[in-house]
PDB file of N, CA and C in Angstrom:
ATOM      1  N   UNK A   1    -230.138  27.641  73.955  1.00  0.00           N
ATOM      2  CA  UNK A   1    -231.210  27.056  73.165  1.00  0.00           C
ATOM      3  C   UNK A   1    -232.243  26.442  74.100  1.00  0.00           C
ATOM      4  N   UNK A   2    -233.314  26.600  73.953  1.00  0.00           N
ATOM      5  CA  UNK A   2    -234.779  25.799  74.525  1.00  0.00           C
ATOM      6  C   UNK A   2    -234.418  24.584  74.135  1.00  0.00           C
ATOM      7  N   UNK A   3    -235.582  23.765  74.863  1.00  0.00           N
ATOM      8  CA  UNK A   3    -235.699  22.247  74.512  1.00  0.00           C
ATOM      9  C   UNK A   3    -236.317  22.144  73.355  1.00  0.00           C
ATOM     10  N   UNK A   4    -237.170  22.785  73.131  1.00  0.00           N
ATOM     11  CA  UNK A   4    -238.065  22.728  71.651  1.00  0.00           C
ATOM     12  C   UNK A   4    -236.833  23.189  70.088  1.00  0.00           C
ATOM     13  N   UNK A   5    -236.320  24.280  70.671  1.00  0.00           N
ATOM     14  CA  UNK A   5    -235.220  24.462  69.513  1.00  0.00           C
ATOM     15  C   UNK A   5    -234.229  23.474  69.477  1.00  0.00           C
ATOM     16  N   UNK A   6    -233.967  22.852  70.671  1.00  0.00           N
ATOM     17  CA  UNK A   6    -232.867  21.720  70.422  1.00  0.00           C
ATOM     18  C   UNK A   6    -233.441  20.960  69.619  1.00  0.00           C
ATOM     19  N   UNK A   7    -235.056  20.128  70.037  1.00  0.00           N
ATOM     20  CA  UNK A   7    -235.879  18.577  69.016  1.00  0.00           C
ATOM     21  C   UNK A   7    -235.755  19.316  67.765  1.00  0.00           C
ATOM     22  N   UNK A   8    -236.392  20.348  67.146  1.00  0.00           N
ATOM     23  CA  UNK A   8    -235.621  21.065  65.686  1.00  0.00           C
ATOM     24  C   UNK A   8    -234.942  20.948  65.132  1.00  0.00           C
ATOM     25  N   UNK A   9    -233.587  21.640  65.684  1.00  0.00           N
ATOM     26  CA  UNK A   9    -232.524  20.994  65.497  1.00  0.00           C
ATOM     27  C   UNK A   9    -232.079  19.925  64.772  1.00  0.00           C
ATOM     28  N   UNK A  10    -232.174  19.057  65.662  1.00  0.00           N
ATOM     29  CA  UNK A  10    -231.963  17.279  65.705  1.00  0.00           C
ATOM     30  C   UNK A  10    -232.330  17.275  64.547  1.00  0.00           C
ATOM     31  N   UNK A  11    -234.113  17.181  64.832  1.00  0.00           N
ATOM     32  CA  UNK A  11    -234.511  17.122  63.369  1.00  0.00           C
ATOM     33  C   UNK A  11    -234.033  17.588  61.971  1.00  0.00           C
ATOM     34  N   UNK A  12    -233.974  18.818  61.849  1.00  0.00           N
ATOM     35  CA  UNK A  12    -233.425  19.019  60.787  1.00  0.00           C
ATOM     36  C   UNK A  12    -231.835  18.691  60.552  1.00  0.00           C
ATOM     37  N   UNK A  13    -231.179  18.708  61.473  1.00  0.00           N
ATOM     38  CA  UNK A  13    -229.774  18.247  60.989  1.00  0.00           C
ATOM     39  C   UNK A  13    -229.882  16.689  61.065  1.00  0.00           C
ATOM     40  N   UNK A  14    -230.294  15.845  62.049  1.00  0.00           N
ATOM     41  CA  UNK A  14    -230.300  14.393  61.391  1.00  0.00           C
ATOM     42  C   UNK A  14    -230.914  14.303  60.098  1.00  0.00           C
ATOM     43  N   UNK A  15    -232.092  14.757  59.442  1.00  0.00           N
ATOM     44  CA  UNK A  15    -232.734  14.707  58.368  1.00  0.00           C
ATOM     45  C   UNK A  15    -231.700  14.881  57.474  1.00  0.00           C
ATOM     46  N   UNK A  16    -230.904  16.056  57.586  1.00  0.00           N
ATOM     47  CA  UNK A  16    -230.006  16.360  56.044  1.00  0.00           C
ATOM     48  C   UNK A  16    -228.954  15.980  56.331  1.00  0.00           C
ATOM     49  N   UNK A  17    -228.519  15.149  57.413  1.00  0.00           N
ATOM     50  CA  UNK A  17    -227.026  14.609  57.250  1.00  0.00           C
ATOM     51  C   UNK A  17    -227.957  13.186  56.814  1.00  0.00           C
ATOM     52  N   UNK A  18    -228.668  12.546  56.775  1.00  0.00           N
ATOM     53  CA  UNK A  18    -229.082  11.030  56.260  1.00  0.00           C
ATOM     54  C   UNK A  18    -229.298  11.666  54.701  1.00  0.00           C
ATOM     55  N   UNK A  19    -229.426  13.031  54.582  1.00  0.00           N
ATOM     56  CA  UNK A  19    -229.488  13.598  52.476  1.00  0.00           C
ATOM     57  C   UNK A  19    -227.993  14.059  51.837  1.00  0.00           C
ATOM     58  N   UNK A  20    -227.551  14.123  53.471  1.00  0.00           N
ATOM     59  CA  UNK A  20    -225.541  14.544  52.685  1.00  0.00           C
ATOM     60  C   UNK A  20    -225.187  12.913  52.571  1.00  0.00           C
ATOM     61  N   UNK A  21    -225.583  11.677  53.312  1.00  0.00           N
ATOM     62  CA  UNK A  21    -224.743  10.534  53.210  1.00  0.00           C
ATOM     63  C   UNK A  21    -225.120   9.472  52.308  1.00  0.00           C
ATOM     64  N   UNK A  22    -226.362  10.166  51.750  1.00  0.00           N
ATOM     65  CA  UNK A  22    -226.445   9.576  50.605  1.00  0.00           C
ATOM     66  C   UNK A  22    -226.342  10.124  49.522  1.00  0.00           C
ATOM     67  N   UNK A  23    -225.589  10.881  49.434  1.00  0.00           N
ATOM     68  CA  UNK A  23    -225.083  11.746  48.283  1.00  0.00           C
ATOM     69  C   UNK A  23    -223.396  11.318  48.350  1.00  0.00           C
ATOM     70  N   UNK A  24    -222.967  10.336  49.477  1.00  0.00           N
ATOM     71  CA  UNK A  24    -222.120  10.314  49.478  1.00  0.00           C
ATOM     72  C   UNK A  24    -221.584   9.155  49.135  1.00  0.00           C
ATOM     73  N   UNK A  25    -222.838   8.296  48.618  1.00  0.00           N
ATOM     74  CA  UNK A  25    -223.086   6.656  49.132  1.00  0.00           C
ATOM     75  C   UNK A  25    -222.164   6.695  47.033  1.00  0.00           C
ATOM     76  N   UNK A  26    -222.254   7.539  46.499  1.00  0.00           N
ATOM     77  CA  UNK A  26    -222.004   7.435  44.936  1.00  0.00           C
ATOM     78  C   UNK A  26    -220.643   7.420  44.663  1.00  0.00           C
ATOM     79  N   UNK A  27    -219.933   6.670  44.712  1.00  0.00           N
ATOM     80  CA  UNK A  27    -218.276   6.690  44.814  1.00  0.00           C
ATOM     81  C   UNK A  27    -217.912   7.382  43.656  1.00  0.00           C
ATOM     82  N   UNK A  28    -218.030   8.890  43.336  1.00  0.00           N
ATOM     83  CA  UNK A  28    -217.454   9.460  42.198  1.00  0.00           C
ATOM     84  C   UNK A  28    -216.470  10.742  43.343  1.00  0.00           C
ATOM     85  N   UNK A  29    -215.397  10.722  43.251  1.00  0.00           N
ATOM     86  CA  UNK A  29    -215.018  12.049  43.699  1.00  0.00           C
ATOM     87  C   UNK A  29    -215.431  13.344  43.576  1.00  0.00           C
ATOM     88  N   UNK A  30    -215.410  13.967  44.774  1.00  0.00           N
ATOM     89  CA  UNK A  30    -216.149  15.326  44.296  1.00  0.00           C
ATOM     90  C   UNK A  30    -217.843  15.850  44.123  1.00  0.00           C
ATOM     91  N   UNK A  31    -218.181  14.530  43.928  1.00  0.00           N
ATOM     92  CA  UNK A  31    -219.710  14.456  44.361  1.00  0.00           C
ATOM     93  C   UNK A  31    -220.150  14.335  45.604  1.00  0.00           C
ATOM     94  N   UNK A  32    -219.490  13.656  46.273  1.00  0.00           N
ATOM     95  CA  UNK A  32    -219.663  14.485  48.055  1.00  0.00           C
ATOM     96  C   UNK A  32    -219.703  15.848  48.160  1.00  0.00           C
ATOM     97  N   UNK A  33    -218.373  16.665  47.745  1.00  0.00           N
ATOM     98  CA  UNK A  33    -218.613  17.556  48.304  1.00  0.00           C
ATOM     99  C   UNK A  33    -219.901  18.815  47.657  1.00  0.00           C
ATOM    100  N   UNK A  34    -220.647  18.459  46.624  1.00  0.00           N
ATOM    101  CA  UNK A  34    -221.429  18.896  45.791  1.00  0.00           C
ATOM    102  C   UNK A  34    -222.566  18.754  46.888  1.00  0.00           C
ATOM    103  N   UNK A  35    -222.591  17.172  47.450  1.00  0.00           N
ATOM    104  CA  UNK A  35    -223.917  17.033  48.038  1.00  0.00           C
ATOM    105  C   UNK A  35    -223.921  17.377  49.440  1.00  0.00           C
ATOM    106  N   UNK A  36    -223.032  17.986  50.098  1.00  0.00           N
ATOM    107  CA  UNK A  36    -222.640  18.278  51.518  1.00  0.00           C
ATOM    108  C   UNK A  36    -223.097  19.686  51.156  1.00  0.00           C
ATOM    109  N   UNK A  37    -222.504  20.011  50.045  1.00  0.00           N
ATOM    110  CA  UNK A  37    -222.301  21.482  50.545  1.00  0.00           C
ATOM    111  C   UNK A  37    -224.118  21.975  49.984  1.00  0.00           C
ATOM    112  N   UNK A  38    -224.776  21.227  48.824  1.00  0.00           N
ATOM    113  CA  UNK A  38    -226.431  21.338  49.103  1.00  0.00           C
ATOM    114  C   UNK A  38    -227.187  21.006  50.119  1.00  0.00           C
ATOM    115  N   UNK A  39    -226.606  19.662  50.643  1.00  0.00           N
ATOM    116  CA  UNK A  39    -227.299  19.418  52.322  1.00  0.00           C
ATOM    117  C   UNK A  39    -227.203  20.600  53.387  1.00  0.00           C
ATOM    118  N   UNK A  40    -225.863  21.134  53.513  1.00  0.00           N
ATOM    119  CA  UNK A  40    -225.569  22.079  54.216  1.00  0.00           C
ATOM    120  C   UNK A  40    -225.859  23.273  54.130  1.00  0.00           C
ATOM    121  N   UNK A  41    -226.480  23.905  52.740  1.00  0.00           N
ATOM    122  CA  UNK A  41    -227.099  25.120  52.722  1.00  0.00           C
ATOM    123  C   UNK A  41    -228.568  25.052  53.197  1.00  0.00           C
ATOM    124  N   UNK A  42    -229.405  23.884  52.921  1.00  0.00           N
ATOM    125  CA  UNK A  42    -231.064  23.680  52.847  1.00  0.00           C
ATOM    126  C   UNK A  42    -230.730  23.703  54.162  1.00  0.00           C
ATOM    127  N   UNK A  43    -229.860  23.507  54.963  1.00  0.00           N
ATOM    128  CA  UNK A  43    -230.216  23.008  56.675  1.00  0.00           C
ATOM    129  C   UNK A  43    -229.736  24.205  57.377  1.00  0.00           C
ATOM    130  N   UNK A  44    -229.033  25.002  56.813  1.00  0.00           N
ATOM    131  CA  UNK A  44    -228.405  26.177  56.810  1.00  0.00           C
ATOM    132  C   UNK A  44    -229.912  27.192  57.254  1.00  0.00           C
ATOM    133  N   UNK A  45    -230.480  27.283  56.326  1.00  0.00           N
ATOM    134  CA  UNK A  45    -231.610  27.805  55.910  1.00  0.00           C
ATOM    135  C   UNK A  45    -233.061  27.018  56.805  1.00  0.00           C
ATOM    136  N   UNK A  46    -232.752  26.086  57.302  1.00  0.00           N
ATOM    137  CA  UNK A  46    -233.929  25.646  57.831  1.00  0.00           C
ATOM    138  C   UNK A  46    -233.771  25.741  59.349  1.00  0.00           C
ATOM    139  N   UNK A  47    -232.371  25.989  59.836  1.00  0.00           N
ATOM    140  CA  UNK A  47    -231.687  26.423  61.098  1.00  0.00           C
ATOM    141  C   UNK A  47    -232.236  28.128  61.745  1.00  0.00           C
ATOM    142  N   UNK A  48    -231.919  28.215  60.653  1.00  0.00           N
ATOM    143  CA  UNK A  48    -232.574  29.729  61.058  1.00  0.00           C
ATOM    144  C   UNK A  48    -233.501  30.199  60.875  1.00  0.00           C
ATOM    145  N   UNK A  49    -234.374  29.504  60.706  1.00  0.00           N
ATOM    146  CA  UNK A  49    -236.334  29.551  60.936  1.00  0.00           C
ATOM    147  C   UNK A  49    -236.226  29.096  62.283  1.00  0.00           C
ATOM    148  N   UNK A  50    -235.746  28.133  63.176  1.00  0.00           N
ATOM    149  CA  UNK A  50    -235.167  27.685  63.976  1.00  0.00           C
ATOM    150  C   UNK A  50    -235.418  28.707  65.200  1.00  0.00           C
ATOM    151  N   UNK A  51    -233.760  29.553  64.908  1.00  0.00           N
ATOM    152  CA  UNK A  51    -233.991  30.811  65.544  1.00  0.00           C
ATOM    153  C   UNK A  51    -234.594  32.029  65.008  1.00  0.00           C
ATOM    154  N   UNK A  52    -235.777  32.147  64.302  1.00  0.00           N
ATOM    155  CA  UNK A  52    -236.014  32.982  63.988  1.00  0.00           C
ATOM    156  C   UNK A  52    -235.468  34.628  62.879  1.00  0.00           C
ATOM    157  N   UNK A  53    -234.843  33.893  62.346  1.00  0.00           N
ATOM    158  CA  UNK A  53    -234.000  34.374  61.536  1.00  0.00           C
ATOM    159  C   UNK A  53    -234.082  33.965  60.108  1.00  0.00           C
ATOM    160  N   UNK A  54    -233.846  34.290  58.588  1.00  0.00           N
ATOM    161  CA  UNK A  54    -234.497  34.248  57.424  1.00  0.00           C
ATOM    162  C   UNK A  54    -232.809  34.532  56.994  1.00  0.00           C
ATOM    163  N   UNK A  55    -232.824  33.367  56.415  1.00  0.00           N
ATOM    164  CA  UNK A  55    -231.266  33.464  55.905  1.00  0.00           C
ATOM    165  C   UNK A  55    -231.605  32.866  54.393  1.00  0.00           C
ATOM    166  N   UNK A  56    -230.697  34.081  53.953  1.00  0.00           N
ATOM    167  CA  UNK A  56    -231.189  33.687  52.369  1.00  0.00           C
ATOM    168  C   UNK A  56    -229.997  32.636  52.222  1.00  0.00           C
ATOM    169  N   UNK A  57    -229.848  31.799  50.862  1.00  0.00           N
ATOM    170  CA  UNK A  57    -229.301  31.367  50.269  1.00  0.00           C
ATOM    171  C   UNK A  57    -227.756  31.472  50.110  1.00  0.00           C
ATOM    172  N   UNK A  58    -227.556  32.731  49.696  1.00  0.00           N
ATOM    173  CA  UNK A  58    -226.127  33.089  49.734  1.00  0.00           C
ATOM    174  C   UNK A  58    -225.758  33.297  50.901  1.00  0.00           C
ATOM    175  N   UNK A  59    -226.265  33.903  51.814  1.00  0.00           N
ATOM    176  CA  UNK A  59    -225.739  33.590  53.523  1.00  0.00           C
ATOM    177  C   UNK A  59    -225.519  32.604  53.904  1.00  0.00           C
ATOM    178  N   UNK A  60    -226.034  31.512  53.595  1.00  0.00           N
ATOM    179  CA  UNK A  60    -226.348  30.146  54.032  1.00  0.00           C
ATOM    180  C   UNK A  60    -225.075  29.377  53.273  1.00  0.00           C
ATOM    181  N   UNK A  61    -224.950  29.762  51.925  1.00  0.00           N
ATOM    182  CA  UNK A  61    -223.861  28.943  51.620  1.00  0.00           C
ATOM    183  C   UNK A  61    -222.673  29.584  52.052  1.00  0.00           C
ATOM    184  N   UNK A  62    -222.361  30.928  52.278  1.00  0.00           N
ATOM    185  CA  UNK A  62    -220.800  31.931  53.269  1.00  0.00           C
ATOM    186  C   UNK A  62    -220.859  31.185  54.185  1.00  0.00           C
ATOM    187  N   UNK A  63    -222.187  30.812  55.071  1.00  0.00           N
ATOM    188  CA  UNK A  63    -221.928  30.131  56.368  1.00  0.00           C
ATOM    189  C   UNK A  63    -221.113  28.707  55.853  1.00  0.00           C
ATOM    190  N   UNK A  64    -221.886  28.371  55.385  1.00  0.00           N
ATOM    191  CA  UNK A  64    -220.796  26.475  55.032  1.00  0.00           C
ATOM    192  C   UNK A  64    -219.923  26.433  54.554  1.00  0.00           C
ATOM    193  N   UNK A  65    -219.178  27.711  53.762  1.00  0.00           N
ATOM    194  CA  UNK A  65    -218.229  27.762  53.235  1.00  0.00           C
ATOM    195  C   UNK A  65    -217.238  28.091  53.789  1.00  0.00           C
ATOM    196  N   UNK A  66    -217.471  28.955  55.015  1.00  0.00           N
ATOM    197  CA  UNK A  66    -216.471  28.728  56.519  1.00  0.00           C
ATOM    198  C   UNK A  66    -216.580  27.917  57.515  1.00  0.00           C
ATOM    199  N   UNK A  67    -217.515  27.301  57.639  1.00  0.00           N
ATOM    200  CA  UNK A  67    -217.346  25.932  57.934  1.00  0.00           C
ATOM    201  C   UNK A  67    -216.498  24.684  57.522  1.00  0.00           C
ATOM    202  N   UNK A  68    -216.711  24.695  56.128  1.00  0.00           N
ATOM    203  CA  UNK A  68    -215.869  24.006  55.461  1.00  0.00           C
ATOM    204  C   UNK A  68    -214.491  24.187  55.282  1.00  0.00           C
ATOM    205  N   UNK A  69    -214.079  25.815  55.654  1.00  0.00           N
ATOM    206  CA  UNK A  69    -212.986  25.523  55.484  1.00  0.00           C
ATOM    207  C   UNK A  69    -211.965  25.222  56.713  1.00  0.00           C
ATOM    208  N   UNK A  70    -212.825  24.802  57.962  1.00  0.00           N
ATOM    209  CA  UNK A  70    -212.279  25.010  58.908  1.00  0.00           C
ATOM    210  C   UNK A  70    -212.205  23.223  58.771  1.00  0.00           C
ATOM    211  N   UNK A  71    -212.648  22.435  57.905  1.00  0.00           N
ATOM    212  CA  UNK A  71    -212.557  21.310  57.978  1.00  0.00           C
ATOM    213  C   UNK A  71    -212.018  20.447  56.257  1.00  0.00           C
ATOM    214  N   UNK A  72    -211.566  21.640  56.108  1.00  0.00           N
ATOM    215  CA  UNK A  72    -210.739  20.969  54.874  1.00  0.00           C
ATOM    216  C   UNK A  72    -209.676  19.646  55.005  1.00  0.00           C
ATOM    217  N   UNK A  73    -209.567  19.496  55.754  1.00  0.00           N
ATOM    218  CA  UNK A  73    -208.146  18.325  55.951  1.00  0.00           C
ATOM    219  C   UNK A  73    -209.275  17.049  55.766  1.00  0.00           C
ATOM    220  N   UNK A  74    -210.376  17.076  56.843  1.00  0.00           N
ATOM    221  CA  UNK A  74    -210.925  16.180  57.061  1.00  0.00           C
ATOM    222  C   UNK A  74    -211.456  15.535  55.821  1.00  0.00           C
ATOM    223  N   UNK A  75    -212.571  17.107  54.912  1.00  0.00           N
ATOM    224  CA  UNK A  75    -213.135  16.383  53.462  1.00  0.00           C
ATOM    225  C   UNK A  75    -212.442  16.003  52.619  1.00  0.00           C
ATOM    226  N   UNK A  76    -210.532  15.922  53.079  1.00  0.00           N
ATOM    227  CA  UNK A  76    -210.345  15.943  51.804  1.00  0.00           C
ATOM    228  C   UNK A  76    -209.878  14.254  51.890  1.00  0.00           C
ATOM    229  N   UNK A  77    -209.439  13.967  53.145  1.00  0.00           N
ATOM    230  CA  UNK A  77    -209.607  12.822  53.569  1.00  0.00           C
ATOM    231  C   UNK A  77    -210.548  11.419  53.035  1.00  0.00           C
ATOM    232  N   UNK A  78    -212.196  12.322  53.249  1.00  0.00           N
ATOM    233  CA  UNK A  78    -213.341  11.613  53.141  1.00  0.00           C
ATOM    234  C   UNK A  78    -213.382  11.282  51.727  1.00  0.00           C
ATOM    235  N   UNK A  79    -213.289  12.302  50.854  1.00  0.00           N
ATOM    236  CA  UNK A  79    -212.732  12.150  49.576  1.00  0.00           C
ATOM    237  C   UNK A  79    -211.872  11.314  48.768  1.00  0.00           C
ATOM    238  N   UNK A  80    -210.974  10.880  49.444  1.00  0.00           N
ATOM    239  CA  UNK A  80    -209.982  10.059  48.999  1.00  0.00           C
ATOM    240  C   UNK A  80    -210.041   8.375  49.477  1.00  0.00           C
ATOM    241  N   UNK A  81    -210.719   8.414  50.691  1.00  0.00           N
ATOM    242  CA  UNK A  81    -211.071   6.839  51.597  1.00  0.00           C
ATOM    243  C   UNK A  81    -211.964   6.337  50.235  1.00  0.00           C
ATOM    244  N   UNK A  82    -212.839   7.533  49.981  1.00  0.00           N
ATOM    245  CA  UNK A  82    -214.004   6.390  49.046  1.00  0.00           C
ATOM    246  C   UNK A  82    -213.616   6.269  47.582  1.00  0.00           C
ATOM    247  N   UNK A  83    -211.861   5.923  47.370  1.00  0.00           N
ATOM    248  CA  UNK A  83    -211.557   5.374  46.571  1.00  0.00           C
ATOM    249  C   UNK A  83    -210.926   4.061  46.907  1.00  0.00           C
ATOM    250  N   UNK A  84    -210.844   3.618  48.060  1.00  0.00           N
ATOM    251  CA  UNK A  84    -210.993   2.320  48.398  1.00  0.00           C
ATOM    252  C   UNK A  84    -212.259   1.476  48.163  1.00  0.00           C
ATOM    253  N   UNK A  85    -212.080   0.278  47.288  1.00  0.00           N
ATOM    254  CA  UNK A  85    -213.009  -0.513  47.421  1.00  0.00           C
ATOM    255  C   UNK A  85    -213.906  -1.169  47.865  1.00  0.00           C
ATOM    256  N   UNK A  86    -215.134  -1.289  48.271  1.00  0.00           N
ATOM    257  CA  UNK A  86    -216.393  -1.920  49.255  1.00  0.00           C
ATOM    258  C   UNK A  86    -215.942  -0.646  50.320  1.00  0.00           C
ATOM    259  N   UNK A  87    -214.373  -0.763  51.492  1.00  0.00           N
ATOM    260  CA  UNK A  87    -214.483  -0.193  52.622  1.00  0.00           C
ATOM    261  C   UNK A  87    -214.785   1.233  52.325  1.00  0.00           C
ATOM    262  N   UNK A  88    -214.347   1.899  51.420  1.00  0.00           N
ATOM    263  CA  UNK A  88    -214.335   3.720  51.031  1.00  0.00           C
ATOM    264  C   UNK A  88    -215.754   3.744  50.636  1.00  0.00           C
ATOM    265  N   UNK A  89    -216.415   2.703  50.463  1.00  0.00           N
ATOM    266  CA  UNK A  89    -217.988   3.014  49.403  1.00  0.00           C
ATOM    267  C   UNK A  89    -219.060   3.067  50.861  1.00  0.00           C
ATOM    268  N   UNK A  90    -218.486   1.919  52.225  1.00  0.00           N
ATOM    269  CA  UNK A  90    -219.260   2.780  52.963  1.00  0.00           C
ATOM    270  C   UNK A  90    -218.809   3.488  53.864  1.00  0.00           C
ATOM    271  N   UNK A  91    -217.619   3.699  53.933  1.00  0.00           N
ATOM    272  CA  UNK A  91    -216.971   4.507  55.148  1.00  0.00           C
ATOM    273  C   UNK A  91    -217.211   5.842  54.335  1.00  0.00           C
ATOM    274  N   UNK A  92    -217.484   5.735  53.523  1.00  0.00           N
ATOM    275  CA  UNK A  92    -217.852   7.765  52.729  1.00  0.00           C
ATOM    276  C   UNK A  92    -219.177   8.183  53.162  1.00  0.00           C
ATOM    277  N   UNK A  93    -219.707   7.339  52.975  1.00  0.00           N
ATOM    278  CA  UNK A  93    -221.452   7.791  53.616  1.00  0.00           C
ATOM    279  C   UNK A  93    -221.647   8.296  55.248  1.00  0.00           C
ATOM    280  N   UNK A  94    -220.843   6.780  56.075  1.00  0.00           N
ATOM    281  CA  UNK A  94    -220.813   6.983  57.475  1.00  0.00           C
ATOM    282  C   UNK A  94    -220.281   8.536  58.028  1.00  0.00           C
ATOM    283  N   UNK A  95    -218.878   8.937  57.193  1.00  0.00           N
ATOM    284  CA  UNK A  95    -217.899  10.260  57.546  1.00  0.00           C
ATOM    285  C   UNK A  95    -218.536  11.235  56.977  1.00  0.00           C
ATOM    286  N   UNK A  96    -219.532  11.450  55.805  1.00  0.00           N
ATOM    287  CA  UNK A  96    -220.727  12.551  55.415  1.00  0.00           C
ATOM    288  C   UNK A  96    -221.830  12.699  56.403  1.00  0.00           C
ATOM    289  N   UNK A  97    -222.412  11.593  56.928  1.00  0.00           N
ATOM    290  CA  UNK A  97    -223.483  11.370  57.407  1.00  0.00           C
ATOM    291  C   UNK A  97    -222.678  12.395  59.313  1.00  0.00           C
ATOM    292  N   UNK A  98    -221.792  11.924  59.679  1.00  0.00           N
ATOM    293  CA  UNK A  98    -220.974  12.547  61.141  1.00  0.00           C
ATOM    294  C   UNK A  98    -220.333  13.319  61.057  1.00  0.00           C
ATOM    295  N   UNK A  99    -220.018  14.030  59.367  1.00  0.00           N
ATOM    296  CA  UNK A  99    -219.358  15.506  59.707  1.00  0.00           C
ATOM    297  C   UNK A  99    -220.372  16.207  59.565  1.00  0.00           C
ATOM    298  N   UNK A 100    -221.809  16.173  58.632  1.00  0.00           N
ATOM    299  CA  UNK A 100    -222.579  17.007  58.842  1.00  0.00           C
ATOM    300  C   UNK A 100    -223.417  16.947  59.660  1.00  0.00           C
ATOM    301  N   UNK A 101    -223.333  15.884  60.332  1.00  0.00           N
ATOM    302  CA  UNK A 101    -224.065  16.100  62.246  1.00  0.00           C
ATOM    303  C   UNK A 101    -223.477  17.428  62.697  1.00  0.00           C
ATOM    304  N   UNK A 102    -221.853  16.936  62.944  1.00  0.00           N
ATOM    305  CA  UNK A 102    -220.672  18.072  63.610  1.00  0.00           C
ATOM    306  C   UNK A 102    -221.293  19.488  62.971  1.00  0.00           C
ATOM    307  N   UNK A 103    -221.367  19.408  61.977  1.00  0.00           N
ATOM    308  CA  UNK A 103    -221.402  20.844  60.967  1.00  0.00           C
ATOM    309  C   UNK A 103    -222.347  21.642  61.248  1.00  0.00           C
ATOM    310  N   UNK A 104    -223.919  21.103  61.166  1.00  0.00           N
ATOM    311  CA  UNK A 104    -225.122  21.573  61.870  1.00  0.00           C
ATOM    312  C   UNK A 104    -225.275  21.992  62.963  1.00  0.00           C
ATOM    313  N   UNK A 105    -224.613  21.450  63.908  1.00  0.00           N
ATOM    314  CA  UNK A 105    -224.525  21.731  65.526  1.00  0.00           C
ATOM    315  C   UNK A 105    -223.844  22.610  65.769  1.00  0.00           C
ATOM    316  N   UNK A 106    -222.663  22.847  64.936  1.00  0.00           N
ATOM    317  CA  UNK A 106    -221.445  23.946  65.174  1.00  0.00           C
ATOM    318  C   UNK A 106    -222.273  25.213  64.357  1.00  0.00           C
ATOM    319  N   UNK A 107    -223.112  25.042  63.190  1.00  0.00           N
ATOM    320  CA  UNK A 107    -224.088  26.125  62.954  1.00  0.00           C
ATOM    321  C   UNK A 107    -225.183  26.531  63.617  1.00  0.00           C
ATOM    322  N   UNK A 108    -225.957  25.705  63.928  1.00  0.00           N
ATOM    323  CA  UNK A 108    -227.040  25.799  64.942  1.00  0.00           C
ATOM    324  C   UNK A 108    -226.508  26.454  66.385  1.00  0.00           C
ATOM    325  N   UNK A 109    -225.624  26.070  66.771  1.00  0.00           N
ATOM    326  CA  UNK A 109    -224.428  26.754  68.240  1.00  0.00           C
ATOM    327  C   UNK A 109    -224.549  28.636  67.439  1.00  0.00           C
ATOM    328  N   UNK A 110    -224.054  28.766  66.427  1.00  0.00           N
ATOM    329  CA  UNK A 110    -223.832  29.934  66.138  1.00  0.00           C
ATOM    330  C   UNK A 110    -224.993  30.277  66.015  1.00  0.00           C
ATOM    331  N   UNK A 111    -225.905  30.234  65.453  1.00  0.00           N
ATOM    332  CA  UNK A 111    -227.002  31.175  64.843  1.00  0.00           C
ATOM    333  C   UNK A 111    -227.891  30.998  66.188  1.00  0.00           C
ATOM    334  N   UNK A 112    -227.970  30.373  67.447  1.00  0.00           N
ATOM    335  CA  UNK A 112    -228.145  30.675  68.445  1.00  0.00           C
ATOM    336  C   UNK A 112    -227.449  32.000  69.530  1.00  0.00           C
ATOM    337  N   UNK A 113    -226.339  31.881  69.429  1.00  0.00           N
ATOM    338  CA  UNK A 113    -225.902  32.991  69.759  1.00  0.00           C
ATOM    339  C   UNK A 113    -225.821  34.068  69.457  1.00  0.00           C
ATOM    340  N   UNK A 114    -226.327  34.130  68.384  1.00  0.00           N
ATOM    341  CA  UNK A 114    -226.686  35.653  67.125  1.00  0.00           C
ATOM    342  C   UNK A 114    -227.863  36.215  67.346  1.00  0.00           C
ATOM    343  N   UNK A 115    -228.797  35.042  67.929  1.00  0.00           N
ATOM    344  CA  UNK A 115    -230.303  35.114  68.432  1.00  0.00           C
ATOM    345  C   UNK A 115    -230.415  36.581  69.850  1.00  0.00           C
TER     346      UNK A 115
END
């Protein structure tokens, strides 16, 4: 990756992990993973303008959807903390907000190498 595709990057994956962690900030189960997995397609899709590449929608969500499943233990984890009181209401946002850092980067890594 260039330096210019890395600031991109950043950008767009810090941008939509601060739109996955507040989707996460709503202590209902299961609504995380609703709003991860919309954060994770729009960034999906905005990654690969990135590298030059036009990823529709349904590509974009296959991509997060093997992503995700390579991190099932973890969401299901994140899922269950934010049924703890005050601590689960913000430790759910913080663990949305740093798996879809992880998530973007581990996509952005790929769709660079596809480049």
């Amino acid at each position: 990756m260039t330096e210019k595709q890395i600031n991109r990057c950043h950008a767009i994956i810090h941008s939509h992990a601060i739109a996955a962690g507040a989707g996460n900030a709503i202590p209902v189960p299961g609504l995380d993973i609703a709003a991860d997995i919309t954060a994770l397609t729009t960034m999906t899709m905005a990654l690969g303008a990135v590298f030059g590449q036009s990823i529709t929608a349904d590509l974009a969500k296959n991509l997060v959807i093997a992503q995700l499943k390579k991190q099932m233990l973890k969401r299901i984890a994140k899922s269950a903390v934010k049924l703890i009181p005050v601590f689960g209401w913000l430790a759910g946002p913080a663990m949305g907000i740093a798996m879809t850092e992880a998530t973007g980067w581990e996509i952005a890594n790929r769709l660079s190498r596809m480049n």
